[in-house]
PDB file of N, CA and C in Angstrom:
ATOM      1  N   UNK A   1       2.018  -4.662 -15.832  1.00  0.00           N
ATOM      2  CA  UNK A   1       2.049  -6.092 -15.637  1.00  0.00           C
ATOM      3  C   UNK A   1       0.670  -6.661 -15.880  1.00  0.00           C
ATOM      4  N   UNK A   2       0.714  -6.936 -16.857  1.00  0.00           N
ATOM      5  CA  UNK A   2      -1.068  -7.531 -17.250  1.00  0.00           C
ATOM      6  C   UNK A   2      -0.803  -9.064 -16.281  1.00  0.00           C
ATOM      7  N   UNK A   3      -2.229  -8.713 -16.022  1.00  0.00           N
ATOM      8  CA  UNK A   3      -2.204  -9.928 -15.243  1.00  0.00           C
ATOM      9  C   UNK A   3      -1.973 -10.400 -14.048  1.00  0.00           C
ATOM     10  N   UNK A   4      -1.449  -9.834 -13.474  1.00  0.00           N
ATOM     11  CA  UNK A   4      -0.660  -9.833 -12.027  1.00  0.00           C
ATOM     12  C   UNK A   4       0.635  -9.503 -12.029  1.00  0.00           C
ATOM     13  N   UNK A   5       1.567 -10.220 -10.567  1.00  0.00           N
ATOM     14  CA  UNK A   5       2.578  -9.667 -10.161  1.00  0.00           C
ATOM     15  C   UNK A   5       3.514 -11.193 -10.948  1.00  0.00           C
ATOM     16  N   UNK A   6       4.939 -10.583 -11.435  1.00  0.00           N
ATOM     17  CA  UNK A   6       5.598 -11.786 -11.520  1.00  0.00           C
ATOM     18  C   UNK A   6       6.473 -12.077 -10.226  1.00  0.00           C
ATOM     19  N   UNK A   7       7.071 -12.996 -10.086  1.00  0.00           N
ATOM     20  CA  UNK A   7       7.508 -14.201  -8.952  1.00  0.00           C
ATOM     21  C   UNK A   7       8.817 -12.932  -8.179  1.00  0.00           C
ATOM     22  N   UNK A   8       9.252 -12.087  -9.150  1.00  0.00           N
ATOM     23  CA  UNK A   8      10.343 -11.559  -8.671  1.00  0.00           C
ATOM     24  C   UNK A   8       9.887 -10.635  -8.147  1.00  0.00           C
ATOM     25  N   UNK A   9       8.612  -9.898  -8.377  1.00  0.00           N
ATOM     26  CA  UNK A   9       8.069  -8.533  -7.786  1.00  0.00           C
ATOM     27  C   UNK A   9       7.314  -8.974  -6.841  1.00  0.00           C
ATOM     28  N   UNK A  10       6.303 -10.049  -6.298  1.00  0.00           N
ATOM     29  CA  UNK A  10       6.009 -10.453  -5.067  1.00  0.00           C
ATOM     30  C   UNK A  10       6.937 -11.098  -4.516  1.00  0.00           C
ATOM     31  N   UNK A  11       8.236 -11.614  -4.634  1.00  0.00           N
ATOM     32  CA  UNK A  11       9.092 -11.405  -3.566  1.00  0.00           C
ATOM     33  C   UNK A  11       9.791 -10.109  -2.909  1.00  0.00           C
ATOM     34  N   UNK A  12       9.953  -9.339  -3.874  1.00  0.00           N
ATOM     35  CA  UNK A  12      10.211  -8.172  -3.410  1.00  0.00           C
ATOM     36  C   UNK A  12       9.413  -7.581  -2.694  1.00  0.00           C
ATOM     37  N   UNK A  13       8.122  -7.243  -3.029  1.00  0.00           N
ATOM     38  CA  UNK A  13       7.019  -6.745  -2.351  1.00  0.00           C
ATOM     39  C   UNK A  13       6.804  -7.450  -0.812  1.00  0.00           C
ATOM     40  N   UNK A  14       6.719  -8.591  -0.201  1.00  0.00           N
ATOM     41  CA  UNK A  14       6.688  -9.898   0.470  1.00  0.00           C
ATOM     42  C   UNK A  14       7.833  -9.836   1.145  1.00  0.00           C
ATOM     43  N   UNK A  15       9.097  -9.366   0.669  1.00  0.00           N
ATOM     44  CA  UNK A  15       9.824  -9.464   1.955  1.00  0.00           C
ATOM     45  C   UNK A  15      10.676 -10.854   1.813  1.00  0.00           C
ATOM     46  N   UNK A  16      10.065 -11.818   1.026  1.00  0.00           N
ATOM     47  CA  UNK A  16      10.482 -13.385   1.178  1.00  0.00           C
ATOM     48  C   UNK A  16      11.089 -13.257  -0.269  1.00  0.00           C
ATOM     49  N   UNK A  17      11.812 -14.876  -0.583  1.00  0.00           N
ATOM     50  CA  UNK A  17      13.187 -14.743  -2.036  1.00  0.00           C
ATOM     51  C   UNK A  17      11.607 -15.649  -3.052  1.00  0.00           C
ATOM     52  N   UNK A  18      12.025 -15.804  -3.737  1.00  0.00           N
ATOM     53  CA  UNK A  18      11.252 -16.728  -5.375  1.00  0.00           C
ATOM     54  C   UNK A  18      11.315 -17.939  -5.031  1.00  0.00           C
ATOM     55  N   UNK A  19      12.306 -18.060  -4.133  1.00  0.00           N
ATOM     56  CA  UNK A  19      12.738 -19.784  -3.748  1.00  0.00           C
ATOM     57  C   UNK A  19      11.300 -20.006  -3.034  1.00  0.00           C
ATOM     58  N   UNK A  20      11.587 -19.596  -1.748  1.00  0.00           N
ATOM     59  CA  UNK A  20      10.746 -19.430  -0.865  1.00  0.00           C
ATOM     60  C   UNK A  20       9.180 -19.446  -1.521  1.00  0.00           C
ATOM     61  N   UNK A  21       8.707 -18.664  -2.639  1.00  0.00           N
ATOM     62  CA  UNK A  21       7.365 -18.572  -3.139  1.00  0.00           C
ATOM     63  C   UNK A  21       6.987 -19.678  -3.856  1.00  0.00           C
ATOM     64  N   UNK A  22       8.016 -20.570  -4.133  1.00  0.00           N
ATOM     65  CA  UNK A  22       7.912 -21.599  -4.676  1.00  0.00           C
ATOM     66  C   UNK A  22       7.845 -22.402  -4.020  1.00  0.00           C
ATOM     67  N   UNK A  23       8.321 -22.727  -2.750  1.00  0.00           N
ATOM     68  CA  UNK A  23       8.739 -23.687  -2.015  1.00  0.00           C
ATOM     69  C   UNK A  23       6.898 -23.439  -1.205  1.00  0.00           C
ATOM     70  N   UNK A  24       5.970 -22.293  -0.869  1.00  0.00           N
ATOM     71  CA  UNK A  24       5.047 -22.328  -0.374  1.00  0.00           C
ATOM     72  C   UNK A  24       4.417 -22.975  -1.345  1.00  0.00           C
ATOM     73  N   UNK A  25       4.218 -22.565  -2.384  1.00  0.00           N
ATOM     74  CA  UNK A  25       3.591 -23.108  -3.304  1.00  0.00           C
ATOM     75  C   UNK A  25       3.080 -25.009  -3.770  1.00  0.00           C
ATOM     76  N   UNK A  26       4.626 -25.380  -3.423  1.00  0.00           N
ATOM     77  CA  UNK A  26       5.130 -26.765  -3.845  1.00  0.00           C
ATOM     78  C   UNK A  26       4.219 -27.042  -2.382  1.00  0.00           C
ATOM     79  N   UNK A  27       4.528 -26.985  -1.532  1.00  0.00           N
ATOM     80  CA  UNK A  27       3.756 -27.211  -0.348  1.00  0.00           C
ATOM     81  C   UNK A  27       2.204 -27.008   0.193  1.00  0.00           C
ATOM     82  N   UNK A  28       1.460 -26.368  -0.676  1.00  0.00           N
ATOM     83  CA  UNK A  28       0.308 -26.736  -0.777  1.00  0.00           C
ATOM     84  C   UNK A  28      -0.111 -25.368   0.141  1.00  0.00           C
ATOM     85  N   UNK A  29       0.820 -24.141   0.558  1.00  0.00           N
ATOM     86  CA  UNK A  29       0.398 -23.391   1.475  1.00  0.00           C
ATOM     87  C   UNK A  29       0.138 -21.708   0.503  1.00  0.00           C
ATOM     88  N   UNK A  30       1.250 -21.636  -0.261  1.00  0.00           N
ATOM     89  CA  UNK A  30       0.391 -20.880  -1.519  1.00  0.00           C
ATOM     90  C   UNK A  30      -0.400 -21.585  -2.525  1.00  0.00           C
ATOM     91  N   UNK A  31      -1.808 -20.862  -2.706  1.00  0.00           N
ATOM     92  CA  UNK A  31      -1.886 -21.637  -4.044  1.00  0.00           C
ATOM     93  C   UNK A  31      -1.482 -21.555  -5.069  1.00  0.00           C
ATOM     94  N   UNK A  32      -1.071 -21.742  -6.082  1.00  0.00           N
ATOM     95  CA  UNK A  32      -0.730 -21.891  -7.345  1.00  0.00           C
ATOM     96  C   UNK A  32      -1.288 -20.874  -8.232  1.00  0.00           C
ATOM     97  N   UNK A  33      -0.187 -20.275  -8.531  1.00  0.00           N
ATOM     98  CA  UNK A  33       0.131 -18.940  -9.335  1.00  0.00           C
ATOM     99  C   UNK A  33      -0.669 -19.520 -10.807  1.00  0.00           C
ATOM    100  N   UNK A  34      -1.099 -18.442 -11.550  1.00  0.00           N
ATOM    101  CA  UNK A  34      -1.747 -18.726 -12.419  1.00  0.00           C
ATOM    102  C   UNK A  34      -0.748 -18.207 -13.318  1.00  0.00           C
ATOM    103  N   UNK A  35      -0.094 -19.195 -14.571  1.00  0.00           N
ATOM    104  CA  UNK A  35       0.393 -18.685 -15.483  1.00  0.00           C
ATOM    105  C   UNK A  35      -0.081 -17.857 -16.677  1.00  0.00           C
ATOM    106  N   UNK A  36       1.213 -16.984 -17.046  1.00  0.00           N
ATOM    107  CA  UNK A  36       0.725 -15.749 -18.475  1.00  0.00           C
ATOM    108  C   UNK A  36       0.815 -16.943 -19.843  1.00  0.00           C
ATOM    109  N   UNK A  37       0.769 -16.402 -20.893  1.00  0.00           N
ATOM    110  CA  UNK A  37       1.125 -16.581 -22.118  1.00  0.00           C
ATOM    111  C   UNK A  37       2.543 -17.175 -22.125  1.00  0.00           C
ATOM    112  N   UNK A  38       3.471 -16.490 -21.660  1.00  0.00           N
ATOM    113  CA  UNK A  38       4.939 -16.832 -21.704  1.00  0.00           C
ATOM    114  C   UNK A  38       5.138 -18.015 -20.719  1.00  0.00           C
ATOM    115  N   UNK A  39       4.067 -18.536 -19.705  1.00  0.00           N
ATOM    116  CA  UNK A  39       4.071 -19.395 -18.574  1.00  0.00           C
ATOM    117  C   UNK A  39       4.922 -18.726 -17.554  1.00  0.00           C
ATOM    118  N   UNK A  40       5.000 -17.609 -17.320  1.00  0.00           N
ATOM    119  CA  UNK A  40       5.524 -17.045 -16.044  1.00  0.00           C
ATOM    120  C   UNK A  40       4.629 -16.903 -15.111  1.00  0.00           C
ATOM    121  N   UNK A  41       4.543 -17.416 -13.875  1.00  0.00           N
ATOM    122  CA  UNK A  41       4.012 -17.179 -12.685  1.00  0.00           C
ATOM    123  C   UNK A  41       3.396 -15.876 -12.639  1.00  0.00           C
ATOM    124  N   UNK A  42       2.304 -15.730 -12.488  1.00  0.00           N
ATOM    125  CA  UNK A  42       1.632 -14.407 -12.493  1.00  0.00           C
ATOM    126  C   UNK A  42       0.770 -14.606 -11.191  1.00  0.00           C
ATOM    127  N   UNK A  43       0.668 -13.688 -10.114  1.00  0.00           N
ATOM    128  CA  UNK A  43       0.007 -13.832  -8.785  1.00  0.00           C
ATOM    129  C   UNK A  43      -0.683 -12.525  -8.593  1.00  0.00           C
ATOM    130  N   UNK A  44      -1.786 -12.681  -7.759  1.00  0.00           N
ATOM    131  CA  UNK A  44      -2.629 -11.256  -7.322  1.00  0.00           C
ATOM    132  C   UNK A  44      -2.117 -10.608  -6.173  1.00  0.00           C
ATOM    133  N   UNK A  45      -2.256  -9.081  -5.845  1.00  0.00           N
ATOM    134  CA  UNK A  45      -2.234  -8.892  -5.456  1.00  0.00           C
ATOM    135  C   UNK A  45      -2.330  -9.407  -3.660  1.00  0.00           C
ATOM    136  N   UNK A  46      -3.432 -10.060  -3.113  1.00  0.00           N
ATOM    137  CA  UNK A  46      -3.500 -11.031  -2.428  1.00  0.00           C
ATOM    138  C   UNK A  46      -2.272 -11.632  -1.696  1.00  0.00           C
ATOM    139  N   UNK A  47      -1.886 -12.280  -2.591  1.00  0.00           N
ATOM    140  CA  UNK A  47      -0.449 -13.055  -2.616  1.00  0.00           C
ATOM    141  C   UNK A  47       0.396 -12.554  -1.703  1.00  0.00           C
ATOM    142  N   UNK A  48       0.799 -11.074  -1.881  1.00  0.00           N
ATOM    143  CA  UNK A  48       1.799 -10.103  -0.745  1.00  0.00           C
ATOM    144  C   UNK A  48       0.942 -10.350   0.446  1.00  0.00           C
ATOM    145  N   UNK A  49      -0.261 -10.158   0.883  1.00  0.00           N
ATOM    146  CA  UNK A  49      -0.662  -9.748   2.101  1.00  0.00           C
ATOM    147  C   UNK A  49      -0.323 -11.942   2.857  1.00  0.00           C
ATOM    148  N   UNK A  50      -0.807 -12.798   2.122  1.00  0.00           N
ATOM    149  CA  UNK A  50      -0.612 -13.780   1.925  1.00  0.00           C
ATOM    150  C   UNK A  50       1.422 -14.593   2.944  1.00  0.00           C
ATOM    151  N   UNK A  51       1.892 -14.093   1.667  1.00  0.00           N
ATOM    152  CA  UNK A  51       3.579 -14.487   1.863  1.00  0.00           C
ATOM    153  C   UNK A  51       3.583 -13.261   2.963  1.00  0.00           C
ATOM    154  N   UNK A  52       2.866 -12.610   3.340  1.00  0.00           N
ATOM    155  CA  UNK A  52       3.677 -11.438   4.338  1.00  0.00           C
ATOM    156  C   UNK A  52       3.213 -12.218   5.991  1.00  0.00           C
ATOM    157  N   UNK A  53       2.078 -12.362   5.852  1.00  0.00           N
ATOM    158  CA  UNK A  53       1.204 -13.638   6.850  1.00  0.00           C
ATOM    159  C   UNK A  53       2.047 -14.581   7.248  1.00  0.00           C
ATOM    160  N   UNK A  54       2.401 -15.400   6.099  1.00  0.00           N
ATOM    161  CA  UNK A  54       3.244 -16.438   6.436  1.00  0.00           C
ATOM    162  C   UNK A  54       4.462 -16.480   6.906  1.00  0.00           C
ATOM    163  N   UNK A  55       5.098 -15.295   6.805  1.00  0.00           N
ATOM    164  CA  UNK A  55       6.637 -15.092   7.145  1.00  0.00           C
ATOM    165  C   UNK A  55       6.404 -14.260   8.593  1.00  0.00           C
ATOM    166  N   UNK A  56       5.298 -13.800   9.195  1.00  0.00           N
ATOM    167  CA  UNK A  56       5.265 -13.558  10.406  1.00  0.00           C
ATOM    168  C   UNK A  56       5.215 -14.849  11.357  1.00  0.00           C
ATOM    169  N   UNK A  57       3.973 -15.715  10.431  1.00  0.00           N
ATOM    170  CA  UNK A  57       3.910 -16.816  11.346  1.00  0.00           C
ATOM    171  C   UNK A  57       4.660 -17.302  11.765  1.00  0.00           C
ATOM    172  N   UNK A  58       5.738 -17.935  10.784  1.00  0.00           N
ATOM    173  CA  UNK A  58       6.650 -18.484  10.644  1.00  0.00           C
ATOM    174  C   UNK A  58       8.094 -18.158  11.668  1.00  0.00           C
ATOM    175  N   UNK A  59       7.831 -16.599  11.828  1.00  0.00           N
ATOM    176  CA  UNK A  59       8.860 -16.372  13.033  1.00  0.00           C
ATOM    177  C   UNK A  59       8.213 -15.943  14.302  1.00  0.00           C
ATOM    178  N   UNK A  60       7.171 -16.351  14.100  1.00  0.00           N
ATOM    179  CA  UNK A  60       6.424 -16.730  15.654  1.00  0.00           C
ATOM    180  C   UNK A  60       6.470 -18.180  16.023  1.00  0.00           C
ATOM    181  N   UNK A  61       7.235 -18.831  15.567  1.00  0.00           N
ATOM    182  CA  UNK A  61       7.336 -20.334  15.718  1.00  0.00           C
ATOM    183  C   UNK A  61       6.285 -21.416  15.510  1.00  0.00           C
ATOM    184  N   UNK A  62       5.333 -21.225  14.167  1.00  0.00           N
ATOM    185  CA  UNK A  62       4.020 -21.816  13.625  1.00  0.00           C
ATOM    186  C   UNK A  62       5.368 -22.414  12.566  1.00  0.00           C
ATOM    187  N   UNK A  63       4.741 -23.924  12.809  1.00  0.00           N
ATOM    188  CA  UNK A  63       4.784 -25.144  11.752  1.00  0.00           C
ATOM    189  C   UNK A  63       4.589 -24.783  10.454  1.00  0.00           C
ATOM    190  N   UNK A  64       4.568 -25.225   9.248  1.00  0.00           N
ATOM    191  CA  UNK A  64       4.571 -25.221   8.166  1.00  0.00           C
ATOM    192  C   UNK A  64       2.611 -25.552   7.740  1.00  0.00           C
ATOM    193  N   UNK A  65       2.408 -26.922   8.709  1.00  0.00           N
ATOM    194  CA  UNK A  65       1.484 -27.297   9.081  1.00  0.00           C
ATOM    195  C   UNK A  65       0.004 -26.415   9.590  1.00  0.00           C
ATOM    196  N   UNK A  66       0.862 -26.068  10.708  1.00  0.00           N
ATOM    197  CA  UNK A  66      -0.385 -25.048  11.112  1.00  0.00           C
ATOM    198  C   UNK A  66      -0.668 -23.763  10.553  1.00  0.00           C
ATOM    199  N   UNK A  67       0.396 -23.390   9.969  1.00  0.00           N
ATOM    200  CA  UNK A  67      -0.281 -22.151   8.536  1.00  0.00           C
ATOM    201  C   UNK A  67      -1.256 -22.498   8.081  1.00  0.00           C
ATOM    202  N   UNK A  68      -1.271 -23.897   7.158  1.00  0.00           N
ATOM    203  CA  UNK A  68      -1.790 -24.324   5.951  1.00  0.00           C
ATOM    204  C   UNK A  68      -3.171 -24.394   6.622  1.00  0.00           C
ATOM    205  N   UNK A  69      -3.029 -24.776   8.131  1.00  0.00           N
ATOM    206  CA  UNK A  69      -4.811 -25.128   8.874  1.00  0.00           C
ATOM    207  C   UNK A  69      -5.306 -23.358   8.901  1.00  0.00           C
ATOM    208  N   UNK A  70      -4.299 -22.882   9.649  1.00  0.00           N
ATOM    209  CA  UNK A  70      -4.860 -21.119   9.503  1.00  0.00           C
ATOM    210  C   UNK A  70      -5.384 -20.474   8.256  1.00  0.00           C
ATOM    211  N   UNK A  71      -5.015 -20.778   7.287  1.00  0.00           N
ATOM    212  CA  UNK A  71      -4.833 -20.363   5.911  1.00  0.00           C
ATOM    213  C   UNK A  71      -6.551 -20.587   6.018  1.00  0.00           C
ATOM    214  N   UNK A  72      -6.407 -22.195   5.614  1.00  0.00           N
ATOM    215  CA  UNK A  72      -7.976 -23.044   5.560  1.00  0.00           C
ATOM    216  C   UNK A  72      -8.665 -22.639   6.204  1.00  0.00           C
ATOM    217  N   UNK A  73      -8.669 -22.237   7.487  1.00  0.00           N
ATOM    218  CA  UNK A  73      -9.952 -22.081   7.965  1.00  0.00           C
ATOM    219  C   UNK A  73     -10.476 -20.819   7.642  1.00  0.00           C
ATOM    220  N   UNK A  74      -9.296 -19.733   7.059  1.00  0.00           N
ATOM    221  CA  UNK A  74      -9.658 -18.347   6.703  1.00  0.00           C
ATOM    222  C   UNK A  74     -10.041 -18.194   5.818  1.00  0.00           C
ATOM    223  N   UNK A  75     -10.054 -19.307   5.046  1.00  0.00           N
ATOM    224  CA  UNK A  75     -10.421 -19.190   3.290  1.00  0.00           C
ATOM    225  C   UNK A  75     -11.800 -20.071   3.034  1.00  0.00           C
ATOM    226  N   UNK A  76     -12.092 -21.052   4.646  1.00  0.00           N
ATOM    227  CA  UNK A  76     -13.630 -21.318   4.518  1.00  0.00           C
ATOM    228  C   UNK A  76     -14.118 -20.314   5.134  1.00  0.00           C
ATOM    229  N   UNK A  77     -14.152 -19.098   5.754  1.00  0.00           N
ATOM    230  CA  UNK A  77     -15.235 -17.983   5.899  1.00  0.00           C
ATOM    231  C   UNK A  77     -14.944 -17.753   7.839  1.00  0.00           C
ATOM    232  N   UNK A  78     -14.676 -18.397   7.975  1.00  0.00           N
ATOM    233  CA  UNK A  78     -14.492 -18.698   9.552  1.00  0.00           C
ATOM    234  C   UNK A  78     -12.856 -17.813  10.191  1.00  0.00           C
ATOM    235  N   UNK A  79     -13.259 -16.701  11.280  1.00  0.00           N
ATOM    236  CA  UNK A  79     -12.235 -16.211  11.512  1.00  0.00           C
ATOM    237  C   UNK A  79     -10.825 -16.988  12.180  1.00  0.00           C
ATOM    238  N   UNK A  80     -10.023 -17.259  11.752  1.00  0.00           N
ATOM    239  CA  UNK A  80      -9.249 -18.567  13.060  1.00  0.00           C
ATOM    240  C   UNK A  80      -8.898 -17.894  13.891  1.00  0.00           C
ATOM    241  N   UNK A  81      -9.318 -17.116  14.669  1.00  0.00           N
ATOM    242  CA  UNK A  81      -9.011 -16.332  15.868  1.00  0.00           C
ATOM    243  C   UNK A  81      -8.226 -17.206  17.017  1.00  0.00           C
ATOM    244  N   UNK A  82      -9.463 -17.829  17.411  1.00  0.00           N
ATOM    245  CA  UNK A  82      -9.354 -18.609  18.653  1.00  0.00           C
ATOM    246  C   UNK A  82      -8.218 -19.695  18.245  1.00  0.00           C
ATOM    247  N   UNK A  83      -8.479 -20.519  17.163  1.00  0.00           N
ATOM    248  CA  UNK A  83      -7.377 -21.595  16.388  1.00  0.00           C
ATOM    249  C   UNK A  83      -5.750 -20.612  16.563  1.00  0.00           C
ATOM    250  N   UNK A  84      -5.722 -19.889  16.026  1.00  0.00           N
ATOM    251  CA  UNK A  84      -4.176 -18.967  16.394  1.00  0.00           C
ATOM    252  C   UNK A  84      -3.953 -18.683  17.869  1.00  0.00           C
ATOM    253  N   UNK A  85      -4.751 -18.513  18.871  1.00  0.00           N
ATOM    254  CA  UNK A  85      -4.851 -18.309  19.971  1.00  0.00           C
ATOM    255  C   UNK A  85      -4.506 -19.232  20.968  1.00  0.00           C
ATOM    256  N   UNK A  86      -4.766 -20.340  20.236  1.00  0.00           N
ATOM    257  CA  UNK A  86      -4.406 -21.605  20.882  1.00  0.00           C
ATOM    258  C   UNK A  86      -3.168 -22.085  20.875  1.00  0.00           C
ATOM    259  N   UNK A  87      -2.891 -22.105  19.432  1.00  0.00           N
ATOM    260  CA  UNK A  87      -1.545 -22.574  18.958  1.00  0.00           C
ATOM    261  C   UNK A  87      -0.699 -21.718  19.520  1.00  0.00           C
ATOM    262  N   UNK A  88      -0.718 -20.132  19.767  1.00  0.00           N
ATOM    263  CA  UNK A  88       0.139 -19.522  20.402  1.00  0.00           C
ATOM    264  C   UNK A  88       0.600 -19.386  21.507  1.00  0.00           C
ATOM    265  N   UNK A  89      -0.497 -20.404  22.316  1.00  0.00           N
ATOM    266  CA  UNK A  89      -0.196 -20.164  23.942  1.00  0.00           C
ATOM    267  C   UNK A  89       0.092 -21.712  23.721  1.00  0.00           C
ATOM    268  N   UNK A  90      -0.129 -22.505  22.942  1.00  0.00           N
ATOM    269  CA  UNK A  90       0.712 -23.591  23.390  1.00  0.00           C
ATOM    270  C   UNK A  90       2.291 -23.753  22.669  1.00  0.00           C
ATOM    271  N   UNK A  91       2.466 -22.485  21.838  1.00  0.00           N
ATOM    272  CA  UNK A  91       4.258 -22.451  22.129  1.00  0.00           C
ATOM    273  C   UNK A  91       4.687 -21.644  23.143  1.00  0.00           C
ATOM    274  N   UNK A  92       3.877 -20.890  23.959  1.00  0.00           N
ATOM    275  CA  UNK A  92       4.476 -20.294  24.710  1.00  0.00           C
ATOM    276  C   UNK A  92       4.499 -21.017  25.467  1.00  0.00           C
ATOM    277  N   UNK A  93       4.131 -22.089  26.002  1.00  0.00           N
ATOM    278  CA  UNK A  93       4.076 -23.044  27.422  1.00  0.00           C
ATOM    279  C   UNK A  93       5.406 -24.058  26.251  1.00  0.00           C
ATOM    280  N   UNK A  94       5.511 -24.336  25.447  1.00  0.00           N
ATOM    281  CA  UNK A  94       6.721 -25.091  24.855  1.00  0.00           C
ATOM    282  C   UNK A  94       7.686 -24.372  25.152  1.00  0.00           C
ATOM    283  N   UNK A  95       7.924 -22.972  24.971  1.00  0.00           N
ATOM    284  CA  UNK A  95       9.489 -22.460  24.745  1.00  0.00           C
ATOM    285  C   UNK A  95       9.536 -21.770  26.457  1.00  0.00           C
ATOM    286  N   UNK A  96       8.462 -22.206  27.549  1.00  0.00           N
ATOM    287  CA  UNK A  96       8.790 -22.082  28.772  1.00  0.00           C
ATOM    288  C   UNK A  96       9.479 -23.187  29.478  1.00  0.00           C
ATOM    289  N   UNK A  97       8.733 -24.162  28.451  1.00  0.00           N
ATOM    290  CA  UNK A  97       9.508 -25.793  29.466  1.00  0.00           C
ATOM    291  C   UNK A  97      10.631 -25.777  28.984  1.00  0.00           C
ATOM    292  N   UNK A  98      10.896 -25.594  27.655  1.00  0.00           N
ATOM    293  CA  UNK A  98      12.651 -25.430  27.029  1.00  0.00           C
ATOM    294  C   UNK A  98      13.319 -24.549  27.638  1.00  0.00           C
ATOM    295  N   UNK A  99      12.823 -23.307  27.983  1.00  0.00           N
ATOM    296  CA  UNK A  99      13.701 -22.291  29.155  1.00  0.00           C
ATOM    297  C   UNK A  99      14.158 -23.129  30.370  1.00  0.00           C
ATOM    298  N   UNK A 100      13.284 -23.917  31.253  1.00  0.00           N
ATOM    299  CA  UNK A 100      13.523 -24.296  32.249  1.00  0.00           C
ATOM    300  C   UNK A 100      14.452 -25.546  31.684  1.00  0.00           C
ATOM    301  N   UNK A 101      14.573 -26.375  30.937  1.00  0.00           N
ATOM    302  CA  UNK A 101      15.104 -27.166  30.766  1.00  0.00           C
ATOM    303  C   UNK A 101      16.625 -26.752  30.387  1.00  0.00           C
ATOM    304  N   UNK A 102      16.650 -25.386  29.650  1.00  0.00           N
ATOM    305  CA  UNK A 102      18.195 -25.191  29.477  1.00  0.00           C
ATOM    306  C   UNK A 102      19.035 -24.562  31.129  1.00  0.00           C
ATOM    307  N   UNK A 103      18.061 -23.484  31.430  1.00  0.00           N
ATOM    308  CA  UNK A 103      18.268 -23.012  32.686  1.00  0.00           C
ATOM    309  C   UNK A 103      19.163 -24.351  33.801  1.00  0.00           C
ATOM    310  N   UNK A 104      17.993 -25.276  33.897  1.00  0.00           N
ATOM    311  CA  UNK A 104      18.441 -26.162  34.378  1.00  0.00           C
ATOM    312  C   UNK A 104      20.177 -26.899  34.266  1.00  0.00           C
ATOM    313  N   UNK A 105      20.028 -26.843  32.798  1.00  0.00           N
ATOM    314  CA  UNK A 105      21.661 -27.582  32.411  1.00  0.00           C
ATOM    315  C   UNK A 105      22.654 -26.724  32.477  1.00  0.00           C
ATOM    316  N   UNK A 106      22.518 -25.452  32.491  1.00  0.00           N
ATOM    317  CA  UNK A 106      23.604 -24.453  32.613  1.00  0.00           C
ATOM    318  C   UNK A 106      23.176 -23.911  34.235  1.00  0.00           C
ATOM    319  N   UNK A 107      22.554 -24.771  34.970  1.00  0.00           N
ATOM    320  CA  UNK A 107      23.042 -24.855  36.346  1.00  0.00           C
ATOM    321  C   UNK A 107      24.287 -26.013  36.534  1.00  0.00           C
ATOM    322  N   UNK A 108      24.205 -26.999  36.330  1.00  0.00           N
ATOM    323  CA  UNK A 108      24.541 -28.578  36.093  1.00  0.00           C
ATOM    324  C   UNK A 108      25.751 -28.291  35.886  1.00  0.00           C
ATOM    325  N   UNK A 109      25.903 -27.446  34.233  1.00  0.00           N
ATOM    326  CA  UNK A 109      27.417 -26.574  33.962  1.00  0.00           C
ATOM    327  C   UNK A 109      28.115 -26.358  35.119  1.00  0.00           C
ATOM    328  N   UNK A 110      27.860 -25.118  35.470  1.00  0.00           N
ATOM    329  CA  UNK A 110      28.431 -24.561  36.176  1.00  0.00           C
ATOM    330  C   UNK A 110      28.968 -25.090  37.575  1.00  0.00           C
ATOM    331  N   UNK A 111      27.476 -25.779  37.984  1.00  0.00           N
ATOM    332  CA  UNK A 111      28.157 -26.671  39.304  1.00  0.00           C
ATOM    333  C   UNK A 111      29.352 -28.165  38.850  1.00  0.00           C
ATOM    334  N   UNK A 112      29.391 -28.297  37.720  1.00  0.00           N
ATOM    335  CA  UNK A 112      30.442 -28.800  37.330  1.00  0.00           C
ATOM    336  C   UNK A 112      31.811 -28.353  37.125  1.00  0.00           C
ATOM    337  N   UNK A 113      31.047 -27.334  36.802  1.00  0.00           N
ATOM    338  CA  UNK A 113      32.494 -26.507  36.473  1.00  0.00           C
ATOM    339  C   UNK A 113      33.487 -25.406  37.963  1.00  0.00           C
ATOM    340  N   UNK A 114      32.332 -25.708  39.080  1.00  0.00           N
ATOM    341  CA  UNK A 114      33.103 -25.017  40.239  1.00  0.00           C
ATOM    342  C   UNK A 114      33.754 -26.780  41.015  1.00  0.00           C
TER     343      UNK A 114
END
């Protein structure tokens, strides 16, 4: 593969579909594949460790948004340690108040329902 990976082999590699690599892309959170001769999407290596990043985030319950800030701050030189650290304990205090809030209604249920 001169040149890099095409769109179908870093999805494969990545774990994620072509849609998806496109759809980061269109969104400003991959950058933009450098085309071959034929204009096929050609990507570096990079790219996998990249789309593999993002599809963890992503089911850790990170925004679309706050990738793109993680991304940035990793690509100005700066570790986002603490920036991920943050964002992660403030979904965990989100998907605690949503626990209590469902908890709550499937009390409500039930005492309705006796």
């Amino acid at each position: 593969m001169d040149g890099g990976l095409r769109i179908g082999e870093l999805a494969r590699r990545a774990g994620v579909t072509p849609k998806a690599i496109r759809f980061y892309e269109t969104r400003g959170i991959l950058p933009p594949a450098n085309r071959g001769a034929n204009r096929y999407r050609l990507y570096g290596d990079d790219a996998v460790e990249m789309l593999r990043f993002i599809k963890q985030a992503t089911g850790l319950g990170l925004t679309l948004a706050e990738i793109r800030d993680i991304i940035s701050i990793r690509q100005g030189g700066r570790p986002p340690c603490t920036h991920v650290h943050h964002l992660l304990h403030d979904k965990a205090a989100e998907l605690d108040r949503k626990l209590q809030d469902l908890l709550e209604m499937r009390r409500r249920i039930r005492k309705s329902l006796a």
